[in-house]
PDB file of N, CA and C in Angstrom:
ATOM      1  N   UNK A   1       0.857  -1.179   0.000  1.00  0.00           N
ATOM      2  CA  UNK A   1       0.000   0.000   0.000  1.00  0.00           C
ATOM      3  C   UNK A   1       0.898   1.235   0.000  1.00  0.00           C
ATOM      4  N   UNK A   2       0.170   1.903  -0.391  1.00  0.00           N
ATOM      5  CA  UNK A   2       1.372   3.455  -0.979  1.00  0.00           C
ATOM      6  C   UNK A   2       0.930   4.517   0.427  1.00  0.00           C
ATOM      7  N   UNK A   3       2.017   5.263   0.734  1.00  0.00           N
ATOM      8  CA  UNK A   3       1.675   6.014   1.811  1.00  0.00           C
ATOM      9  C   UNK A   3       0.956   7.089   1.561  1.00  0.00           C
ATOM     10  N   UNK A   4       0.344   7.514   0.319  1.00  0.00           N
ATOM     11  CA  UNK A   4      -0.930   8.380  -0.245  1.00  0.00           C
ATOM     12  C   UNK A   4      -2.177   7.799   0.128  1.00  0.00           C
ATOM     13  N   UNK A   5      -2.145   5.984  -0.182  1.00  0.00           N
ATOM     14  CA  UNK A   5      -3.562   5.154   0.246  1.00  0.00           C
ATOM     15  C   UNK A   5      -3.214   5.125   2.128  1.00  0.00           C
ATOM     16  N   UNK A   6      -2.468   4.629   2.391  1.00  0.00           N
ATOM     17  CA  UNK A   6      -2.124   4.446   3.471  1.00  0.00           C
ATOM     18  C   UNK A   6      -3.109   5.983   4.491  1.00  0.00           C
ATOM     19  N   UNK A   7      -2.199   7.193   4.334  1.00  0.00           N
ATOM     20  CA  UNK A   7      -3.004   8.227   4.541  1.00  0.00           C
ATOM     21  C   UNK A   7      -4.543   8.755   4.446  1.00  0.00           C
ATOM     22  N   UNK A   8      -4.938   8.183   3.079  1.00  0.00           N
ATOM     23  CA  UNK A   8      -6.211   8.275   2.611  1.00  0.00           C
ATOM     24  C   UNK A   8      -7.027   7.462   3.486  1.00  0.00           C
ATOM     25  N   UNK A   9      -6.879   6.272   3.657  1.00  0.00           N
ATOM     26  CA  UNK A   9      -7.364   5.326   4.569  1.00  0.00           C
ATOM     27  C   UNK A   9      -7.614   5.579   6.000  1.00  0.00           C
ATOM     28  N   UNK A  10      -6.617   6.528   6.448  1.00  0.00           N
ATOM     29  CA  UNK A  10      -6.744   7.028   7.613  1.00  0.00           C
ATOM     30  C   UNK A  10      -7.534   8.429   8.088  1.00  0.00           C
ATOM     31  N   UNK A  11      -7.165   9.238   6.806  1.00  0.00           N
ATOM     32  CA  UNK A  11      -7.802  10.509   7.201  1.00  0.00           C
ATOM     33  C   UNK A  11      -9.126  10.979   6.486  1.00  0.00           C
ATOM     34  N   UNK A  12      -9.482   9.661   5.382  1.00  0.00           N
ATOM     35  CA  UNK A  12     -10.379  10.098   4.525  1.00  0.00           C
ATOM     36  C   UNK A  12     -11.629   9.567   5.012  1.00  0.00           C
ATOM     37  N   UNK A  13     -13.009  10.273   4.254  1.00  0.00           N
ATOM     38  CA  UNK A  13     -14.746   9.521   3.629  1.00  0.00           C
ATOM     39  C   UNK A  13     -14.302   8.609   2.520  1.00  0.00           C
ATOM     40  N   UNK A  14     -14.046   7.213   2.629  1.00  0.00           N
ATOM     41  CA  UNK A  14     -13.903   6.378   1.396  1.00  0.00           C
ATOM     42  C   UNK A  14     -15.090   6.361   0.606  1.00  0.00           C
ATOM     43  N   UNK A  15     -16.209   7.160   0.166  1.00  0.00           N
ATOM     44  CA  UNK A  15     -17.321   7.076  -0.343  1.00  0.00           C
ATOM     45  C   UNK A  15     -17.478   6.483  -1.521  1.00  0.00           C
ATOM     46  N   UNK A  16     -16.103   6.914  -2.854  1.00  0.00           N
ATOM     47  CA  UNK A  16     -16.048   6.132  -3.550  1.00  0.00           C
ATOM     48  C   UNK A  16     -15.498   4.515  -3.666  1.00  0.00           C
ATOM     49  N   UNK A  17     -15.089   3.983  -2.328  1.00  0.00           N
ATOM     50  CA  UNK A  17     -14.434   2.840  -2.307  1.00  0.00           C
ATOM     51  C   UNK A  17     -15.490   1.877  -2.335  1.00  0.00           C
ATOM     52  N   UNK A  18     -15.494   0.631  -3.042  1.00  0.00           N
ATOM     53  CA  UNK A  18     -16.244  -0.376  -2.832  1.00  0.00           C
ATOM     54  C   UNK A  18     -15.680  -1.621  -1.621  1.00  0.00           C
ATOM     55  N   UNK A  19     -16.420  -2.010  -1.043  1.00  0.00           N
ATOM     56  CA  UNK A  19     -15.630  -3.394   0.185  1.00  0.00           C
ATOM     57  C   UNK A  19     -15.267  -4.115  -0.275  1.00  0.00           C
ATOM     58  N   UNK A  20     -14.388  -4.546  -1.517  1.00  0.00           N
ATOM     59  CA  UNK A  20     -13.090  -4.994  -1.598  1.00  0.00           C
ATOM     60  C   UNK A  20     -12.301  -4.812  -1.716  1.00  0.00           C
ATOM     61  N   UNK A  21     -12.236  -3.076  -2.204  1.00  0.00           N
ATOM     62  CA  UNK A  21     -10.814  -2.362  -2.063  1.00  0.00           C
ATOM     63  C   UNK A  21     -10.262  -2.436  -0.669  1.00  0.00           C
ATOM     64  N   UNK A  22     -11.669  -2.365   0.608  1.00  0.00           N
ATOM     65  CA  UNK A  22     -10.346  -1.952   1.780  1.00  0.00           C
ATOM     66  C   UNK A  22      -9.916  -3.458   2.390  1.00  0.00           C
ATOM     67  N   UNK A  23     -10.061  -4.533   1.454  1.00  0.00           N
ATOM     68  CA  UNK A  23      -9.743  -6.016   1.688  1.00  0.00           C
ATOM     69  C   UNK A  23      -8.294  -5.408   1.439  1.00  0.00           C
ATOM     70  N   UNK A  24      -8.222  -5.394  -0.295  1.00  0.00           N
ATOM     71  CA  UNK A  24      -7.038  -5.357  -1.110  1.00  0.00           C
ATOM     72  C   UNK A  24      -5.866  -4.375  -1.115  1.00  0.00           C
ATOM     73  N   UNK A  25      -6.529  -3.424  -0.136  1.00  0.00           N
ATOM     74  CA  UNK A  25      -5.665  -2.371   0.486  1.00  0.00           C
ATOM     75  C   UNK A  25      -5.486  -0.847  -0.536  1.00  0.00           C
ATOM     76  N   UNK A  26      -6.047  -1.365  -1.900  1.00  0.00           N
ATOM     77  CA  UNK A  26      -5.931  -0.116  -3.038  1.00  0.00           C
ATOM     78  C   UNK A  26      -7.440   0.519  -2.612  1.00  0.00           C
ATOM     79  N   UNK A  27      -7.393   1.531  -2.187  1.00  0.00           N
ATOM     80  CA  UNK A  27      -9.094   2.551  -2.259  1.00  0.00           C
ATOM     81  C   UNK A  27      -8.145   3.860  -3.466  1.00  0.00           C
ATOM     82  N   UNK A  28      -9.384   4.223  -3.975  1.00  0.00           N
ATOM     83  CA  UNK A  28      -9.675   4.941  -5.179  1.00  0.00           C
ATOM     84  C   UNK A  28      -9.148   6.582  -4.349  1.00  0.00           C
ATOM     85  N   UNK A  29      -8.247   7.441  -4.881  1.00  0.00           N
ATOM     86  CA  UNK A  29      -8.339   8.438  -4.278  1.00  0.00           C
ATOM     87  C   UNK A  29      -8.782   9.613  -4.967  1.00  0.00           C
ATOM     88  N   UNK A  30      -8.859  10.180  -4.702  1.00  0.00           N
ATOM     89  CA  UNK A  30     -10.461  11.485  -6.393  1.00  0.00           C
ATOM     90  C   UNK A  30      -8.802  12.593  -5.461  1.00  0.00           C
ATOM     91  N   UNK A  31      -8.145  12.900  -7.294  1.00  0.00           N
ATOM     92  CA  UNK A  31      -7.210  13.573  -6.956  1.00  0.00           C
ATOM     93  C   UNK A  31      -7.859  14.456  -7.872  1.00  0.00           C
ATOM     94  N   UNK A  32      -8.354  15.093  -9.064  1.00  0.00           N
ATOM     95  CA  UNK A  32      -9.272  16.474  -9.177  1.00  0.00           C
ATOM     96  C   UNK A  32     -10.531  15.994  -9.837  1.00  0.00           C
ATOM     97  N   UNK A  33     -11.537  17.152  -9.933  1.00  0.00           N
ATOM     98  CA  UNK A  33     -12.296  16.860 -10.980  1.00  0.00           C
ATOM     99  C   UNK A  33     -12.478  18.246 -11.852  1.00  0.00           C
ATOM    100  N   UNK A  34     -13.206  17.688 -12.780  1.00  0.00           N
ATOM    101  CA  UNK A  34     -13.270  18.327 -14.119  1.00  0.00           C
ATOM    102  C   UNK A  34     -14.978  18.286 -14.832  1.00  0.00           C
ATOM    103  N   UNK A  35     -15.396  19.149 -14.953  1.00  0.00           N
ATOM    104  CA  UNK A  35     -17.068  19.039 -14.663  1.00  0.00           C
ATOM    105  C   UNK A  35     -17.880  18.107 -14.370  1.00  0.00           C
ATOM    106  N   UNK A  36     -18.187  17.443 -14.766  1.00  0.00           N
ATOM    107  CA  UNK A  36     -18.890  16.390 -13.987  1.00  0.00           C
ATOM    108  C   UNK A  36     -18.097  14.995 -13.915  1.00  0.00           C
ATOM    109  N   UNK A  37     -17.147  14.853 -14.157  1.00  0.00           N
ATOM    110  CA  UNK A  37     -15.940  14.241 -13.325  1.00  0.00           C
ATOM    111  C   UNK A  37     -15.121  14.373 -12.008  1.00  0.00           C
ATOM    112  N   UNK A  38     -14.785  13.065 -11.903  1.00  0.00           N
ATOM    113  CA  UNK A  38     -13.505  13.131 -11.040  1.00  0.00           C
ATOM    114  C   UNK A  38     -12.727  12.326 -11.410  1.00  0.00           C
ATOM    115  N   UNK A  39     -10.807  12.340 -10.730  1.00  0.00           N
ATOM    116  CA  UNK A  39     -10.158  11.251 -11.509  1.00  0.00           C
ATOM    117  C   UNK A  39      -9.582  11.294 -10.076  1.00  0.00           C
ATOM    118  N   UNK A  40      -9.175   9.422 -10.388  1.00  0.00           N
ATOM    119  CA  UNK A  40      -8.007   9.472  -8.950  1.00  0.00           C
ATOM    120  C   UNK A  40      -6.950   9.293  -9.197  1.00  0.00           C
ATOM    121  N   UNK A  41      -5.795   8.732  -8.613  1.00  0.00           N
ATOM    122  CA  UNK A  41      -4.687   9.346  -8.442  1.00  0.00           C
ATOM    123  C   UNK A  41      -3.886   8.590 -10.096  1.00  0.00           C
ATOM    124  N   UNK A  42      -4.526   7.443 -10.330  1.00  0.00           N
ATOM    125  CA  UNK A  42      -4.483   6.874 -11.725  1.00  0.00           C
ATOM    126  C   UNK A  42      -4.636   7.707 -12.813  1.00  0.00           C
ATOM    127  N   UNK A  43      -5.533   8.409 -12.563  1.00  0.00           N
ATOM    128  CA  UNK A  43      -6.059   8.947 -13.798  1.00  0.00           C
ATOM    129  C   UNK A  43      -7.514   8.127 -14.229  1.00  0.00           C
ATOM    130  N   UNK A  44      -7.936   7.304 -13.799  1.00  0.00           N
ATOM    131  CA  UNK A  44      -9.091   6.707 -14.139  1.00  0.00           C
ATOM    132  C   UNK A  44     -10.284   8.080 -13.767  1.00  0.00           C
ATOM    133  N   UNK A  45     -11.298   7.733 -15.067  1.00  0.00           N
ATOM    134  CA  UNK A  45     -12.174   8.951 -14.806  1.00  0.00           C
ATOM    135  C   UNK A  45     -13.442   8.083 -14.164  1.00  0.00           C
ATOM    136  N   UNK A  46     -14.222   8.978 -13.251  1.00  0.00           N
ATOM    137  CA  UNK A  46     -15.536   8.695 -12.531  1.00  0.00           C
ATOM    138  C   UNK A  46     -16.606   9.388 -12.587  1.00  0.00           C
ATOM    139  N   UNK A  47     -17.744   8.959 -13.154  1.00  0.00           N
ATOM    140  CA  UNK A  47     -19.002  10.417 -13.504  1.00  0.00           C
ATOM    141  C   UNK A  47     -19.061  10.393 -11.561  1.00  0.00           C
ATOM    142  N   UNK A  48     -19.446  11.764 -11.759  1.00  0.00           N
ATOM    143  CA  UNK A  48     -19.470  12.489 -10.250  1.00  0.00           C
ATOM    144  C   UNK A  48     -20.728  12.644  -9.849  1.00  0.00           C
ATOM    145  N   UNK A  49     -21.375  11.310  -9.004  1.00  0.00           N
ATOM    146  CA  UNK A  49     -22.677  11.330  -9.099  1.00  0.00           C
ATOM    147  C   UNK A  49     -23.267  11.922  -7.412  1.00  0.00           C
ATOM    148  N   UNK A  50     -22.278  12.211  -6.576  1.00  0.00           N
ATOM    149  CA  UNK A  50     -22.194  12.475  -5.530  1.00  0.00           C
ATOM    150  C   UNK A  50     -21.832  13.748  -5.367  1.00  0.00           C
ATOM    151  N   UNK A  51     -22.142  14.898  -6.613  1.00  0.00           N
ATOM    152  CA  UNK A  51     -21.377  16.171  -6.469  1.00  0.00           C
ATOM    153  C   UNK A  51     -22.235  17.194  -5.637  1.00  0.00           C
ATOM    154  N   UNK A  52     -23.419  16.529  -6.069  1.00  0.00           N
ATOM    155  CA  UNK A  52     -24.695  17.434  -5.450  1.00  0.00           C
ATOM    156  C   UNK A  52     -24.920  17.608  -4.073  1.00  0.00           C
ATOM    157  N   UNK A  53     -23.892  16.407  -2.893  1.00  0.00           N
ATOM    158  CA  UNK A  53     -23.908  16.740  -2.042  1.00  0.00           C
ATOM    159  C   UNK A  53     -22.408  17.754  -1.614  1.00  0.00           C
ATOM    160  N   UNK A  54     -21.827  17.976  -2.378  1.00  0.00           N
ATOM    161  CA  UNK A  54     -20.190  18.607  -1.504  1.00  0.00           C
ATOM    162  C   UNK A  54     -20.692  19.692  -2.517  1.00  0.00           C
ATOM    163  N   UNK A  55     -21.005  20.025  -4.000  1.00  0.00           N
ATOM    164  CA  UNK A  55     -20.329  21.355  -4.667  1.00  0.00           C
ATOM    165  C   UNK A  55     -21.973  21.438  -5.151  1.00  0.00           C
ATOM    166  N   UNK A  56     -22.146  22.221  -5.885  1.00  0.00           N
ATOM    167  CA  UNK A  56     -22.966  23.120  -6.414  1.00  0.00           C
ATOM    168  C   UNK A  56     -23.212  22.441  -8.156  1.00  0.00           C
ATOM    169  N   UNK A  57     -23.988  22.626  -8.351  1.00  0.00           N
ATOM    170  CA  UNK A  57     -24.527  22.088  -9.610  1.00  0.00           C
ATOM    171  C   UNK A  57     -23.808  22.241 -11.113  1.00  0.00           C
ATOM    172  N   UNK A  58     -22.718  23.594 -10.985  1.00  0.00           N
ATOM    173  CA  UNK A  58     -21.696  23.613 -12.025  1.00  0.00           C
ATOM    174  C   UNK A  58     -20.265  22.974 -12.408  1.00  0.00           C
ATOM    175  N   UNK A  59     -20.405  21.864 -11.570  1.00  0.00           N
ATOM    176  CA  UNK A  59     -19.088  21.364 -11.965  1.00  0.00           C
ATOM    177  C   UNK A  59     -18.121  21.502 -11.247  1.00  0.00           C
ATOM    178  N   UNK A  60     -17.048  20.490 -11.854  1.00  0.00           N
ATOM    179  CA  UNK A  60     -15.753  20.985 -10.955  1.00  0.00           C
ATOM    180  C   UNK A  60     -14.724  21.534 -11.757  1.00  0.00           C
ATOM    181  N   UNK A  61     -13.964  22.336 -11.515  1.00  0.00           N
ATOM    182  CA  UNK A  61     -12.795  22.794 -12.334  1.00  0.00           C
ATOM    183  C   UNK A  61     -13.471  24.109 -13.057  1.00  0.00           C
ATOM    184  N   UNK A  62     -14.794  24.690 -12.268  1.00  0.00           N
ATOM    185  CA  UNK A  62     -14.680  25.931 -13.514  1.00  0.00           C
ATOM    186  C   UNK A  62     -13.761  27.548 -13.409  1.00  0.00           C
ATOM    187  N   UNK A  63     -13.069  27.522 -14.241  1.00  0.00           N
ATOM    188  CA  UNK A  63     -11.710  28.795 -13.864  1.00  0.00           C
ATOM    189  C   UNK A  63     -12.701  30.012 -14.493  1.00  0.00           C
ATOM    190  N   UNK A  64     -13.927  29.758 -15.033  1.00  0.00           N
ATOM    191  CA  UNK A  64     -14.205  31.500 -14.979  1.00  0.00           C
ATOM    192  C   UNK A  64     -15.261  31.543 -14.293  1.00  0.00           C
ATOM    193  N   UNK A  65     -15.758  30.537 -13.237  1.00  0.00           N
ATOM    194  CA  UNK A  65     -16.458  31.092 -11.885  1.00  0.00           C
ATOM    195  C   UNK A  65     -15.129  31.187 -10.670  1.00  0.00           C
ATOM    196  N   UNK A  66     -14.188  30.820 -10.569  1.00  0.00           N
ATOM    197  CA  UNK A  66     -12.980  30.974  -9.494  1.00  0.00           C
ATOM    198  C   UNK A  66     -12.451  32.347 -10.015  1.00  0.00           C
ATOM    199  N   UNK A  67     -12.307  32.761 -11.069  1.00  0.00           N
ATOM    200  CA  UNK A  67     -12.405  33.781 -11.515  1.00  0.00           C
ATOM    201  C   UNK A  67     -13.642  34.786 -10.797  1.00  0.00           C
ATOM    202  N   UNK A  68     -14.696  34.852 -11.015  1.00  0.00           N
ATOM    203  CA  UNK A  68     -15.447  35.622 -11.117  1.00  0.00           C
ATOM    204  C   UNK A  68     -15.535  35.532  -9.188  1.00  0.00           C
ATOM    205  N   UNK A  69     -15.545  34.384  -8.520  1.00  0.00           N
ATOM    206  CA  UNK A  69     -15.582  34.827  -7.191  1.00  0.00           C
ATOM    207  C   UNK A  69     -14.122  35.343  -6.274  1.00  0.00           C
ATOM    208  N   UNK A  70     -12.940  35.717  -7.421  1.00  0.00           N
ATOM    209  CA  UNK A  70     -12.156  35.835  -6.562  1.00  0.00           C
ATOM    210  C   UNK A  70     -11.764  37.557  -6.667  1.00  0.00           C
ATOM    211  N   UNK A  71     -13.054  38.235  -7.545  1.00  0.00           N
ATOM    212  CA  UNK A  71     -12.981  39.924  -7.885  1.00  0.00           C
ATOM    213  C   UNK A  71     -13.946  40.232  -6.512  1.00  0.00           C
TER     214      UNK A  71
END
């Protein structure tokens, strides 16, 4: 196990993990997303069907609303 999962395991919501990852010791880690994505630390992409509870209905990664809330 990599000390990124290792960490993750400890400090994280595994929400995307299914119960055989934390058999096999690999859980999925959502390193960004990108509108209605997320990817983990692979690069494997995941539709983001859980966004509606953490972010707001536009996505992730948009640079001209981080833009617009950072005037």
């Amino acid at each position: 196990m990599s000390d990124l999962s290792a960490l993750a395991r400890r400090h994280l919501w595994m929400h995307f993990t299914r119960l055989e990852g934390f058999g096999s010791g690999e859980v999925p880690i959502i390193a960004r997303g990108e509108g209605c994505y997320v990817y983990d630390q692979h690069g494997k992409r995941y539709l983001d069907g859980l966004s509606g509870l953490f972010t707001v209905q536009v996505g992730h990664g948009r640079k001209e609303l981080a833009d617009a809330a950072a005037r």
